[in-house]
C-alpha atoms as a PDB file:
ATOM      1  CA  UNK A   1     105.286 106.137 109.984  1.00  0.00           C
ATOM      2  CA  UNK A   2     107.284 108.905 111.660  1.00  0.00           C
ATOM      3  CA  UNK A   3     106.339 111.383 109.672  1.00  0.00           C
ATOM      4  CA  UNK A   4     102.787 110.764 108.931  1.00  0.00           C
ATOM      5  CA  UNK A   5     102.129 110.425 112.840  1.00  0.00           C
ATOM      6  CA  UNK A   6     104.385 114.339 112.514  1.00  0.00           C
ATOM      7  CA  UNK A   7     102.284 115.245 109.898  1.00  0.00           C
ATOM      8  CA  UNK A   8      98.950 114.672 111.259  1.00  0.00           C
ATOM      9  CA  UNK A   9      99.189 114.543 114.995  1.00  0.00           C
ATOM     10  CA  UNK A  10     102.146 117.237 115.788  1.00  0.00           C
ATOM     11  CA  UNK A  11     101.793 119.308 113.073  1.00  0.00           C
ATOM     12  CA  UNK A  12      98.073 119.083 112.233  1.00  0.00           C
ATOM     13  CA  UNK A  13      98.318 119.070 108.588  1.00  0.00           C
ATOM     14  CA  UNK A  14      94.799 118.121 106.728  1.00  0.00           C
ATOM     15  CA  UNK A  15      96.498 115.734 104.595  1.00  0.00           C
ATOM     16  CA  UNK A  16      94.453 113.499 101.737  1.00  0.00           C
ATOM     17  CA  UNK A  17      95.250 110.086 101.545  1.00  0.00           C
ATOM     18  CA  UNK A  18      96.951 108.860  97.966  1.00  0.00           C
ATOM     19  CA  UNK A  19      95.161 105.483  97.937  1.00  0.00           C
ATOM     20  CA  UNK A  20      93.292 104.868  94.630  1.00  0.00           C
ATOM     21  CA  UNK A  21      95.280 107.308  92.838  1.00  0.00           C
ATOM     22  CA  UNK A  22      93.951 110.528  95.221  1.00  0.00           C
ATOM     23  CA  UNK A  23      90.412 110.129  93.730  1.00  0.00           C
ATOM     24  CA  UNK A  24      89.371 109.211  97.398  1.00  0.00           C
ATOM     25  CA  UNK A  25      89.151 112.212  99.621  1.00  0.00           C
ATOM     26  CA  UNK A  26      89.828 110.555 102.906  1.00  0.00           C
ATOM     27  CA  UNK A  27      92.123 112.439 105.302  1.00  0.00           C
ATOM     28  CA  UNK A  28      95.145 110.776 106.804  1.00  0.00           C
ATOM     29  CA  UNK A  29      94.490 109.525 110.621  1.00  0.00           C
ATOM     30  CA  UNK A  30      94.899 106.319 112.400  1.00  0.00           C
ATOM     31  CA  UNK A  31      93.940 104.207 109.288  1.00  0.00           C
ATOM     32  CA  UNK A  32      97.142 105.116 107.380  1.00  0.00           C
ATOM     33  CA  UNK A  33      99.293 105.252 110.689  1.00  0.00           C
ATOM     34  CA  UNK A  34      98.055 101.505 111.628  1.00  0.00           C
ATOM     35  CA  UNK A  35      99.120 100.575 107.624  1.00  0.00           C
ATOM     36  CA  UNK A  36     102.339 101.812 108.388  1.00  0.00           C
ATOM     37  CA  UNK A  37     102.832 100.044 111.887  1.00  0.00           C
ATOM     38  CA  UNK A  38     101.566  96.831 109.556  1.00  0.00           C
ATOM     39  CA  UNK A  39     104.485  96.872 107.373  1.00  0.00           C
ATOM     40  CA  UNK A  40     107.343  98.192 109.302  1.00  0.00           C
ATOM     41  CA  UNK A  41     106.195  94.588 111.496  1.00  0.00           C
ATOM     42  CA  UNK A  42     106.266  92.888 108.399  1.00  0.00           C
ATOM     43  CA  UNK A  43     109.368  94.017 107.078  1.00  0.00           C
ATOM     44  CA  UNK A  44     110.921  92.956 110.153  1.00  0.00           C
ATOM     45  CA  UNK A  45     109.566  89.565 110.210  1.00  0.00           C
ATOM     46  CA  UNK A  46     111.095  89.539 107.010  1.00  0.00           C
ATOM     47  CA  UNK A  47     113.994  90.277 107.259  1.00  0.00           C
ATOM     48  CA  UNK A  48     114.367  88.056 110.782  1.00  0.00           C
ATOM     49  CA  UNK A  49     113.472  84.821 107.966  1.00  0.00           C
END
């Protein structure tokens, strides 16, 4: 999450997202930051079970 917020926010790298194998040509933005917020929370929760 770190380094995709580095990657696209500090840095502003035109990144393509790697869902579906790279055949979609979306950039990285706040789609793909909010996906990693999701599962850093979910880890957690996991790991507090």
């Amino acid at each position: 999450m770190i380094s995709v917020f580095k990657a696209v926010y500090l840095d502003k790298l035109k990144l393509d997202c790697a869902c579906i194998g790279g055949y979609a040509k979306t950039h990285l933005g706040i789609i793909s930051f909010i996906e990693n917020l999701l599962i850093a929370i979910m880890s957690v929760l996991i790991l507090i079970k």
